[in-house]
Protein backbone atom coordinates (compact mmCIF):
# COMPACT_ATOMS: atom_id res chain seq x y z
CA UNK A 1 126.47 129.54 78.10
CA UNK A 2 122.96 129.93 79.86
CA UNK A 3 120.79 132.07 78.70
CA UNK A 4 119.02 134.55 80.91
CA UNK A 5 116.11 136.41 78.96
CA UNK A 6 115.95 135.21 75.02
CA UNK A 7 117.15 131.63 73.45
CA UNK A 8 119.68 132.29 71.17
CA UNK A 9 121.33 130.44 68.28
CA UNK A 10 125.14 129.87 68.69
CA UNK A 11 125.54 126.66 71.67
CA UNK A 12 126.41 123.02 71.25
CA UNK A 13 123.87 120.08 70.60
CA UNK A 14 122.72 118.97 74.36
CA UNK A 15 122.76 115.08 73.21
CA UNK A 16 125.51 115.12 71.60
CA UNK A 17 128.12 118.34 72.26
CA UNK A 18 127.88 118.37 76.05
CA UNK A 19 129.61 116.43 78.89
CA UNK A 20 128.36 114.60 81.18
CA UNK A 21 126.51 115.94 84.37
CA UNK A 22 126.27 112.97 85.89
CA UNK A 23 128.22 113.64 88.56
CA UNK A 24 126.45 116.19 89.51
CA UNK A 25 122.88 114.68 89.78
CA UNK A 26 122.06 113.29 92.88
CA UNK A 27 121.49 109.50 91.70
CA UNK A 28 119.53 108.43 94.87
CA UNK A 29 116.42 107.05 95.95
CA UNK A 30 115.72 106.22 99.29
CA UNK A 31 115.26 102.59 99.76
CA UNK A 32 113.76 100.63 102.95
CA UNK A 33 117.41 100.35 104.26
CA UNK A 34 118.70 103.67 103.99
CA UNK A 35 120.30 105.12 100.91
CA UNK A 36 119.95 102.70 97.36
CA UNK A 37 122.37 104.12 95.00
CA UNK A 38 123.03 103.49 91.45
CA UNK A 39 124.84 100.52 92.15
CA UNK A 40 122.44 99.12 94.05
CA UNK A 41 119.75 99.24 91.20
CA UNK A 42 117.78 96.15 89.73
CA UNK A 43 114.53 95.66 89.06
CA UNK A 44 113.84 93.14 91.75
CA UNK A 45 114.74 95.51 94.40
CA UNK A 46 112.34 98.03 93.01
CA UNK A 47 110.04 95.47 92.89
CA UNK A 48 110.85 94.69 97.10
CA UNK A 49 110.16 97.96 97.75
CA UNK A 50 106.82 98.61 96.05
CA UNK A 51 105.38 95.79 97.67
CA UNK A 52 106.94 96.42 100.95
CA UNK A 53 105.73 100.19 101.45
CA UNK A 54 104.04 100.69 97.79
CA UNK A 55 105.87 104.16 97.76
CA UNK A 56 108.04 103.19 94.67
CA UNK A 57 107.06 102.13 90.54
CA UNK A 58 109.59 101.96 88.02
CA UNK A 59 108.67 104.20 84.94
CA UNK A 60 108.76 102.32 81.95
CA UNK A 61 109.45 104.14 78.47
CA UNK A 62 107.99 101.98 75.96
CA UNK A 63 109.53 104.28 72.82
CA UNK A 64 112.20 103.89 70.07
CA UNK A 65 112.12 108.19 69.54
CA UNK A 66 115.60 109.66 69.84
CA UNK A 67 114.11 112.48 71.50
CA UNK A 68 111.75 110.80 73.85
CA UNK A 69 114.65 108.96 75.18
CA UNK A 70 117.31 111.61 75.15
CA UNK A 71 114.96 113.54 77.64
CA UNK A 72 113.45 110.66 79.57
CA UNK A 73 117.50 109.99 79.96
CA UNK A 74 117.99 113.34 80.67
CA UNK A 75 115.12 113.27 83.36
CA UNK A 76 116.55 110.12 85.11
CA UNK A 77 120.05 111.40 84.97
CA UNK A 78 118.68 114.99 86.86
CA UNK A 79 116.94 112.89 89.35
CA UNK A 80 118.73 109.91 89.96
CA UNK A 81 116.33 107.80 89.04
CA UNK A 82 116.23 104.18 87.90
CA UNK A 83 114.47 104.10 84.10
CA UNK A 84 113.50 100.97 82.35
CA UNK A 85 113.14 101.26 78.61
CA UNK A 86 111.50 98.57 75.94
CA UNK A 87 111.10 97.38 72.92
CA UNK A 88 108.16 95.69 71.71
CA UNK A 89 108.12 92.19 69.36
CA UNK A 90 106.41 94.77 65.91
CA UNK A 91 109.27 97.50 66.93
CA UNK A 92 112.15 95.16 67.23
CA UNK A 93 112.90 91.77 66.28
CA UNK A 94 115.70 89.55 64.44
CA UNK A 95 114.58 90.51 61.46
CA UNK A 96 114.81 94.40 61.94
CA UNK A 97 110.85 95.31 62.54
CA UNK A 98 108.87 98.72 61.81
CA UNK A 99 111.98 100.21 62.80
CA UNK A 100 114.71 98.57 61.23
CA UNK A 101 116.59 97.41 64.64
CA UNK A 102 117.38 94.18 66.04
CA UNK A 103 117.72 93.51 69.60
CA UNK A 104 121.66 94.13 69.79
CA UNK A 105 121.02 97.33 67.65
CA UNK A 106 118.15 98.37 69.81
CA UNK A 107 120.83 98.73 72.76
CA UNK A 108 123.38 100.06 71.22
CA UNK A 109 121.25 102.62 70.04
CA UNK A 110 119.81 103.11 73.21
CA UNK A 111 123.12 103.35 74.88
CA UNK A 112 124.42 105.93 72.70
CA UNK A 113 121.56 108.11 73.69
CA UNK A 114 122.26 107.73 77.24
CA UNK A 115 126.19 108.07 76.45
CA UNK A 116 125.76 111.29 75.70
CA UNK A 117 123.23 112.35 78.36
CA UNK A 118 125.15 111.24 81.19
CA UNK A 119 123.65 108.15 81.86
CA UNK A 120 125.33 105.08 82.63
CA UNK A 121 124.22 102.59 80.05
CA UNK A 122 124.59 99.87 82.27
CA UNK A 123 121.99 101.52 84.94
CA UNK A 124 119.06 101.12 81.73
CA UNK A 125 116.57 97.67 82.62
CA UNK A 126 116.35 97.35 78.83
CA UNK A 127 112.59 95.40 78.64
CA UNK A 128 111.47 93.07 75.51
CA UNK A 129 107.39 93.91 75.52
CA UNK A 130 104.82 90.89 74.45
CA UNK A 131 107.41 88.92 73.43
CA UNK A 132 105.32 85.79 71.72
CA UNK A 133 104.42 85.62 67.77
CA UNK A 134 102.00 88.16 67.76
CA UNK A 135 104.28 89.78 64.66
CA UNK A 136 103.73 85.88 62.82
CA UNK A 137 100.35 85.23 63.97
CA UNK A 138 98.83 84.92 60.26
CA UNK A 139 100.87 81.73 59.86
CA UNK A 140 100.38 78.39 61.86
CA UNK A 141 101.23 78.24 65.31
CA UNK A 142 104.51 76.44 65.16
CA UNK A 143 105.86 78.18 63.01
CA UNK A 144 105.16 81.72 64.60
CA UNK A 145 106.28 80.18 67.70
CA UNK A 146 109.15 79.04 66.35
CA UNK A 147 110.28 82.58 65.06
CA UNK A 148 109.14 83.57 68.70
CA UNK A 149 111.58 81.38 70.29
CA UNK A 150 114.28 83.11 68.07
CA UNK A 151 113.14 86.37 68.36
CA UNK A 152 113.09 85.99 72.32
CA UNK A 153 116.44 83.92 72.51
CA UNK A 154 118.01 87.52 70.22
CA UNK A 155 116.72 89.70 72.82
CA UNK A 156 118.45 88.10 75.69
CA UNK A 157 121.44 87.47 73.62
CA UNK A 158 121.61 91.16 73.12
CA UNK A 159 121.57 92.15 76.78
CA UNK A 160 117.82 92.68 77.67
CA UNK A 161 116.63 91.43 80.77
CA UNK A 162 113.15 92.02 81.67
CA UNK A 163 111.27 89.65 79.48
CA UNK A 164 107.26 89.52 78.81
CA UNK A 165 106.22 86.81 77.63
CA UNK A 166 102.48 87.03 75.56
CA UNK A 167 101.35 84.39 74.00
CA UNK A 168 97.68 85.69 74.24
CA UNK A 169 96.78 85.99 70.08
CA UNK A 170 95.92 82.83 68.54
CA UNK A 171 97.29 82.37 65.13
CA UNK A 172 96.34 80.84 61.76
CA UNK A 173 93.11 78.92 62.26
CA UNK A 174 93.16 79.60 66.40
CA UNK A 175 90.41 81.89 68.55
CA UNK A 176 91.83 85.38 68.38
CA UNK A 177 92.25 85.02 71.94
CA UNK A 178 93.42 81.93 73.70
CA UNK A 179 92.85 80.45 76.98
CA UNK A 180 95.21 80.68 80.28
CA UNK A 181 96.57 77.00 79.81
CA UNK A 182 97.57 77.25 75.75
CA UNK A 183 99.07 80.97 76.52
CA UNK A 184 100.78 79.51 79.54
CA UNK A 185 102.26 76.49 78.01
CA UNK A 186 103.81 78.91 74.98
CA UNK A 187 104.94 81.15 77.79
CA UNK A 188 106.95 78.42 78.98
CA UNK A 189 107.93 77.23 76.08
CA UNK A 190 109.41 81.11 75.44
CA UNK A 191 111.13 81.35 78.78
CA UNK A 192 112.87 78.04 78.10
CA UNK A 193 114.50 79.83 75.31
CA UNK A 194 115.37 82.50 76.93
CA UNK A 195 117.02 80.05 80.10
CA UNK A 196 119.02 78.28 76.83
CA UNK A 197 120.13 81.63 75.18
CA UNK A 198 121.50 83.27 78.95
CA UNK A 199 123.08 80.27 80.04
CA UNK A 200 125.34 81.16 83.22
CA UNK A 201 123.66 84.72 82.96
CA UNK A 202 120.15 83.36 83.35
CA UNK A 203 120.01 84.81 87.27
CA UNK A 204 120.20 88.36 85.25
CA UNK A 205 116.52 87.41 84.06
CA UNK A 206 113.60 88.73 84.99
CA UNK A 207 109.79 87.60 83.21
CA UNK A 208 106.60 89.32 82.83
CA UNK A 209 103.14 86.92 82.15
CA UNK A 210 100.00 88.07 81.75
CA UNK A 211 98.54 90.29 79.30
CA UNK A 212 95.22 92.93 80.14
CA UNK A 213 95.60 95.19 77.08
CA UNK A 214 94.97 96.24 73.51
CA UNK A 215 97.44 94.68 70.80
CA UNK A 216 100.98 96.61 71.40
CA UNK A 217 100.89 99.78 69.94
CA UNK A 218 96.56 100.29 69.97
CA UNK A 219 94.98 102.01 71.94
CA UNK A 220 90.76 101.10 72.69
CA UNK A 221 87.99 102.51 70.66
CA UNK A 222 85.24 104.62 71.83
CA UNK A 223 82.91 102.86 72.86
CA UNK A 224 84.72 99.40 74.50
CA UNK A 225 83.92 99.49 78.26
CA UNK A 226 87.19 99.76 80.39
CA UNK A 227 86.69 96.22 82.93
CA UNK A 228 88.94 95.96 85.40
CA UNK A 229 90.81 92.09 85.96
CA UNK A 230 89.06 89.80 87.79
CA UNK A 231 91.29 88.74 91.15
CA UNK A 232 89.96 85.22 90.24
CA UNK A 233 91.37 85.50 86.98
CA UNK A 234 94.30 87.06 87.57
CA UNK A 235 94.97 84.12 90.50
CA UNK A 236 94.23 81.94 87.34
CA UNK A 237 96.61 83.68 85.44
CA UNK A 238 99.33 82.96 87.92
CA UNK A 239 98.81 79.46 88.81
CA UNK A 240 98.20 78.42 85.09
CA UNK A 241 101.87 79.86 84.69
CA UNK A 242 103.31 78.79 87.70
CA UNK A 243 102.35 75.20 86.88
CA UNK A 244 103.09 75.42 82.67
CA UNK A 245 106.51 76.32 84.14
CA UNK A 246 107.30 73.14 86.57
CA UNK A 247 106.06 70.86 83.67
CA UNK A 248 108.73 72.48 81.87
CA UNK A 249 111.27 71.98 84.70
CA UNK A 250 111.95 75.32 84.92
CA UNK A 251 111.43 76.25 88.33
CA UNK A 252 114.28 78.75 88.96
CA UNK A 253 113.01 80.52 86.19
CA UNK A 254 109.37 80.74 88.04
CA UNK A 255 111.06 82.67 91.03
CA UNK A 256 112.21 85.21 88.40
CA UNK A 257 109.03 86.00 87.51
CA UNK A 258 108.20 89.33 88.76
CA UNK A 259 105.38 90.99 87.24
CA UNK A 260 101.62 90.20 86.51
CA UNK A 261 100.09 92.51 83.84
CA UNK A 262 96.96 93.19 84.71
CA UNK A 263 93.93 95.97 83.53
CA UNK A 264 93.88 98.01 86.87
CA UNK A 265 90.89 100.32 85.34
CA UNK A 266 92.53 102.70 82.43
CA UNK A 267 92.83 102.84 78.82
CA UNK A 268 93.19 106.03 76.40
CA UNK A 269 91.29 106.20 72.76
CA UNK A 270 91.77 108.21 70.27
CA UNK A 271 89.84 111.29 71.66
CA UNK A 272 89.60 110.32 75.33
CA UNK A 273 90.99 108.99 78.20
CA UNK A 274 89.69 106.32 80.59
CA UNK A 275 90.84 108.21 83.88
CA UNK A 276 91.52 105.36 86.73
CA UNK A 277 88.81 106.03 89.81
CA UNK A 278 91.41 106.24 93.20
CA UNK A 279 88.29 105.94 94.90
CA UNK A 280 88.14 102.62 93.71
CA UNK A 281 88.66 99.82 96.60
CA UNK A 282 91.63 97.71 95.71
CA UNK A 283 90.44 93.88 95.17
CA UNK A 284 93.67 93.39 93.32
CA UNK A 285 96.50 93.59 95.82
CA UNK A 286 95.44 90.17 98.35
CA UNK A 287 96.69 88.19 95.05
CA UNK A 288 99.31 88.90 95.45
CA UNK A 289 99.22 88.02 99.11
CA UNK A 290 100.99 84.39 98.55
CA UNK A 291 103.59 85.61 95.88
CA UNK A 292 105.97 87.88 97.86
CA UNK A 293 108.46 88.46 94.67
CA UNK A 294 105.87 89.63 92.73
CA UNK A 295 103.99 92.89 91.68
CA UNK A 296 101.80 93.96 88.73
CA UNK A 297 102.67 95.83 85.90
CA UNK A 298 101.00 98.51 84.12
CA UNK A 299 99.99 99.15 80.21
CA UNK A 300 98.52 102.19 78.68
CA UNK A 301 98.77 104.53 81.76
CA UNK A 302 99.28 107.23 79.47
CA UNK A 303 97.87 111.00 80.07
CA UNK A 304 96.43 109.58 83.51
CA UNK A 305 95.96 112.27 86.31
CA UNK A 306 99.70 112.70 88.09
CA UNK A 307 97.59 111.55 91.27
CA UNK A 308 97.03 108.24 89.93
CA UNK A 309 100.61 107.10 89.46
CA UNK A 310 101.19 106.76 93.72
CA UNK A 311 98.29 105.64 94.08
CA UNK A 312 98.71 102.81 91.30
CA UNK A 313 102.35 101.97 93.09
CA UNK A 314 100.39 101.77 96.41
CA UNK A 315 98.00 99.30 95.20
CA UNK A 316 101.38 97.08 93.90
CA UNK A 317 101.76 98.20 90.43
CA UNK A 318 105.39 98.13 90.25
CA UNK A 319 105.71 98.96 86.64
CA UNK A 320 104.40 101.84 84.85
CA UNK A 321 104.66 101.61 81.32
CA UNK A 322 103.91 104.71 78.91
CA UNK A 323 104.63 105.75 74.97
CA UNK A 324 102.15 107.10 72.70
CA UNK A 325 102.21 110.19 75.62
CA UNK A 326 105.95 110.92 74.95
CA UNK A 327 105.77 110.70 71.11
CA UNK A 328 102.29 113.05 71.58
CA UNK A 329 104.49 115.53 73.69
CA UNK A 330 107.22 115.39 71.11
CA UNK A 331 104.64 116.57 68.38
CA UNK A 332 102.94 119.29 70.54
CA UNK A 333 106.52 120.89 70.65
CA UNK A 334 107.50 120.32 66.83
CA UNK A 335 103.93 121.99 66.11
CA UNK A 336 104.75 124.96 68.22
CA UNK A 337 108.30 125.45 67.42
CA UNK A 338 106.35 125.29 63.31
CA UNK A 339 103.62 128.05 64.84
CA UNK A 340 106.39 130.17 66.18
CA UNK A 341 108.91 129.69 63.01
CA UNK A 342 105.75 131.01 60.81
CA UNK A 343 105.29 133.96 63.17
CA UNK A 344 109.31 134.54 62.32
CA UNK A 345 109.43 133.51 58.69
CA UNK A 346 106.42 132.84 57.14
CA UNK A 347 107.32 129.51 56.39
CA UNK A 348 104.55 126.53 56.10
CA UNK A 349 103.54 124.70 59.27
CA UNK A 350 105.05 121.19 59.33
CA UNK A 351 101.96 119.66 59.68
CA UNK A 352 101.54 120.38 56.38
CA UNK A 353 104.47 117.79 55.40
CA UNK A 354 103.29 115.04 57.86
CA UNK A 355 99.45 115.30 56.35
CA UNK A 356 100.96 114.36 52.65
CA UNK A 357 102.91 111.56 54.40
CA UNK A 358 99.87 110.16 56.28
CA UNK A 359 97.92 110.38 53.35
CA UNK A 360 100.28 108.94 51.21
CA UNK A 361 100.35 106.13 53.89
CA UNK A 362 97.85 105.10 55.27
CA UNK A 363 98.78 102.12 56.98
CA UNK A 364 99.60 102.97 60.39
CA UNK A 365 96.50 105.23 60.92
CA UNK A 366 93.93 103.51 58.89
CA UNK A 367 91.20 101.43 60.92
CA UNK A 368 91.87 103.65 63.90
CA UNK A 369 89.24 106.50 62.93
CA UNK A 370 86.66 104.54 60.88
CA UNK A 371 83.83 106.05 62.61
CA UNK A 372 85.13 109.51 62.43
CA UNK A 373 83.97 111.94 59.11
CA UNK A 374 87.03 113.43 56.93
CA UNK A 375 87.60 116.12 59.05
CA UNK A 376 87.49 114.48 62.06
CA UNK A 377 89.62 111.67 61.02
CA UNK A 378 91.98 114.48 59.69
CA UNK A 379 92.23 116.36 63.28
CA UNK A 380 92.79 113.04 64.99
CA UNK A 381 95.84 111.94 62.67
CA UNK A 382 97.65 115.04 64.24
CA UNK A 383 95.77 115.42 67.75
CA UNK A 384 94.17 112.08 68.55
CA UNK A 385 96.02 110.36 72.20
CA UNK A 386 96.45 107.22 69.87
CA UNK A 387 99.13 109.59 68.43
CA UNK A 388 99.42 107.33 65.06
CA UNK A 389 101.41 109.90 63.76
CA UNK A 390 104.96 108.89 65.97
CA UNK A 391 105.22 106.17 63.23
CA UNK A 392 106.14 109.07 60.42
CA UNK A 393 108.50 111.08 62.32
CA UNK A 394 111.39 108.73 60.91
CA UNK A 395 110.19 109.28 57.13
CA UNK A 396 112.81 110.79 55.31
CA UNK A 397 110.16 113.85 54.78
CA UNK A 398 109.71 114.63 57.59
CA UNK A 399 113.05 114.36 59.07
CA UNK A 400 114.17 116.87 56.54
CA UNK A 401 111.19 119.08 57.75
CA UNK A 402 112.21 119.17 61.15
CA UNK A 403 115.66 119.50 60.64
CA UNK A 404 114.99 122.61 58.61
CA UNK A 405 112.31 123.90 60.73
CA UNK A 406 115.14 123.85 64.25
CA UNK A 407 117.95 125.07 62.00
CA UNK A 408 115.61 128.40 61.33
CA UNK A 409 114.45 128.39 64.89
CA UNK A 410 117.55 128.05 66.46
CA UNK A 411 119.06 130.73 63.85
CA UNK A 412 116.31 133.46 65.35
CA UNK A 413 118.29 136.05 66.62
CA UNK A 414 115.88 136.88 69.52
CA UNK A 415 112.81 134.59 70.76
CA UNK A 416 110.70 136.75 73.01
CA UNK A 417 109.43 135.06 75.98
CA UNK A 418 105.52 136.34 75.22
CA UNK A 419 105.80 134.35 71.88
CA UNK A 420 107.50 131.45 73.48
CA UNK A 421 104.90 131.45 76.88
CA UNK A 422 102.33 131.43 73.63
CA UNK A 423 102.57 127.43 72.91
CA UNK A 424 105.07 126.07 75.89
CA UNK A 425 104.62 126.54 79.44
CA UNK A 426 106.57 128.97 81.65
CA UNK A 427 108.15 125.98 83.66
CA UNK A 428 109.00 124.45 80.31
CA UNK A 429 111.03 127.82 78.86
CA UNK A 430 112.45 128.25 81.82
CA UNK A 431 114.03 124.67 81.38
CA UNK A 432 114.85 125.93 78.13
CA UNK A 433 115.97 128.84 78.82
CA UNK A 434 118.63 127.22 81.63
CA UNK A 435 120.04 125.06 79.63
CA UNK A 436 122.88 124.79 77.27
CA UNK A 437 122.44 123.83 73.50
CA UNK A 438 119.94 124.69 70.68
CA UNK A 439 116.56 126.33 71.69
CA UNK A 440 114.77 124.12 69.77
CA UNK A 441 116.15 120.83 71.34
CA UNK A 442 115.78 122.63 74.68
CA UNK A 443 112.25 122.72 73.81
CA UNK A 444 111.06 119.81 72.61
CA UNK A 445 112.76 118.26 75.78
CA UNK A 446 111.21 120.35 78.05
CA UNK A 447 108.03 119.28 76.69
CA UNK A 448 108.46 115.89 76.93
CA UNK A 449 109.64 116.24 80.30
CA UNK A 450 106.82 117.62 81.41
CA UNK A 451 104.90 114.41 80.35
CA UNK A 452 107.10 112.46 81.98
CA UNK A 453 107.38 113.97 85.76
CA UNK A 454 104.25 112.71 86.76
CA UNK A 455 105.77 109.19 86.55
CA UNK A 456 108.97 110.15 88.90
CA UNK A 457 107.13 111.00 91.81
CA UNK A 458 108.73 108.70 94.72
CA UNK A 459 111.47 109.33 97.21
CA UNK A 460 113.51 112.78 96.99
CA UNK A 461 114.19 112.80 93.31
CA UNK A 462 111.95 115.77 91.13
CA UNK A 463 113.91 117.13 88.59
């Protein structure tokens, strides 16, 4: 039942108590020819259409949060979109990574999510992100590259299909950064795995090369100067690829590659964003003048003006990848429905739970604040755009804090709108407020919806 006026308490779980709306979405996006349906979905036609007319980018939700995806699956399903979602090399690998998945697990996880929004599973471009042995680099380099060879061949084995290969981070004894020939050459050596490991399937493939960014999960400091690539470089990029590849004899893998990552001018810190300049003149797009099947991809477009996101796709960025945004949306709605629940009950904010658990662990936040005082290192574990705090929300702590702070929010007999309006937007309660399930989950959805619109901009579809 809808509400009209007030969230209420009593209505099933939207991820996993309602049925499908699928049918009901329209899943559409006007393609070059005409109508491109569902069906018709893969990433290299997406990738034909942003460089034919530069009016298209896939979005590309680089997160492992049930909630991130249950809404960015949710958003896709409204507006018939396409969605690509990835897993990076530190997240998952064969031996579980930070969060305890392996590739096949990663899916099926995935795909239970989307099961229960009304997605079709088999619609998701599931994406393995700098793929190389970044996670091994303290050991020599064949032996991180040999893990990397069976982490990669355990991603495609498990059904993923857009592959980047990064080789970029030396390893024991190596420059921290190596050159375009030595990360081509591992590249190669990757992609070769991944060719073994599909067999017959190996069509299915798709590879990324090139790498413009901060390690996978960073975000830049204060003070590093945001350089955009070089076309010369990038060029050298290519060819040193395209070349490691024949010498490898894997040429039909070459025509699969379909993506360049490349800085195009943007980066977020932990209190600031690098905003991309659309005044800027493109010198990027006329390299890719002699590779017709390929585009550039993305990283770190987080919190970026909703302007920039057409006119990144318009300069051939095909891919837009974000993260840290979603998982910052997620805890700007978990710290208002805590502000609202002490308004009701008096209870403790939450933040009061996740400060113990940072402190207690410092690892994933320490060396991202050095410069900062106590207090400002304090503000920017819960507020900073790095948003180091997404790596706690699976602590058992702080699950059972958020599962009792919904269960007395959604248990609130009456949520006036003036208290709601006080820490979510009016579009956002009204999303809330017109769906079915618990006011809380309604929420925290809306929230991270709202983060995510700006990236689903193309065609008809705005949900």
């Amino acid at each position: 039942m809808r509400r009209s006026a007030t969230l209420g308490p009593n209505a099933d779980d939207p991820v996993v108590g309602r049925k499908s709306v699928a049918g009901g979405a329209r899943h559409h996006l006007l393609s070059m020819g005409g109508m491109m349906t569902f069906r018709d979905f893969d990433l290299a036609e997406g990738i034909r259409r942003n460089r034919a007319a530069g009016d298209f980018a896939f979005a590309s939700i680089c997160s492992a949060h049930p909630d991130v995806l249950a809404a960015a699956l949710d958003h896709a399903r409204d507006g018939g979109w396409p969605i690509v979602v990835e897993a990076t090399s530190n997240q998952v690998n064969q031996f579980g990574g930070y969060t305890g998945m392996k590739p096949a697990d990663f899916i099926a996880f995935v795909a239970t999510i989307a099961e229960a929004a009304g997605y079709p599973a088999g619609k998701i471009v599931f994406g393995g992100d700098h793929l190389g042995p970044q996670a091994w680099r303290s050991r020599p380099a064949d032996e991180a590259m040999a893990l990397a060879e069976t982490m990669v061949r355990s991603y495609v084995e498990a059904g993923f299909t857009k592959i980047h290969l990064d080789c970029s981070e030396g390893c024991r004894g190596e420059p921290a950064q190596l050159d375009d020939a030595v990360v081509a050459e591992r590249a190669a050596r990757l992609a070769r795995a991944c060719e073994a490991a599909a067999g017959q399937g190996a069509a299915k493939l798709r590879y990324v090369v090139g790498t413009e960014v901060p390690p996978p999960g960073g975000a830049r400091g204060a003070h590093a100067p945001i350089v955009p690539t070089d076309p010369d470089r990038a060029l050298g990029t290519i060819e040193a690829h395209r070349r490691a590849f024949e010498r490898e004899g894997l040429g039909a893998a070459w025509s699969r590659v379909c993506a360049l990552v490349v800085q195009p001018g943007l980066e977020f810190g932990p209190a600031h964003v690098d905003h991309f300049d659309t005044a800027r003149p493109d010198r990027l797009s006329p390299v890719l003048e002699a590779f017709p099947t390929l585009a550039f991809e993305a990283h770190s477009t987080d919190y970026q003006k909703a302007a920039v996101y057409p006119d990144l796709a318009r300069r051939h960025f095909a891919v837009l990848k974000v993260g840290p945004a979603l998982t910052h949306a997620y805890r700007e709605a978990i710290y208002g429905l805590s502000h609202i629940d002490g308004w009701l009950t008096g209870s403790t904010h939450v933040s009061a739970v996740m400060e113990d658990l940072m402190l207690a662990e410092p690892r994933s936040w320490s060396g991202h604040y050095d410069e900062a005082d106590a207090a400002t290192a304090k503000v920017m574990r819960h507020f900073g755009y790095a948003d180091r705090i997404r790596y706690y929300w699976a602590k058992p702590a702080a699950l059972e804090a958020v599962a009792a702070l919904t269960a007395r929010f959604d248990a609130a007999q009456s949520l006036p709108r003036p208290m709601l309006e006080q820490y979510f937007t009016a579009e956002e309660v009204d999303r809330a407020l017109g769906r079915d399930g618990p006011p809380s989950a309604n929420l925290v959805r809306a929230r991270i919806r709202s983060a995510l619109k700006p990236y689903f901009w193309a065609g008809e579809a705005d949900a």
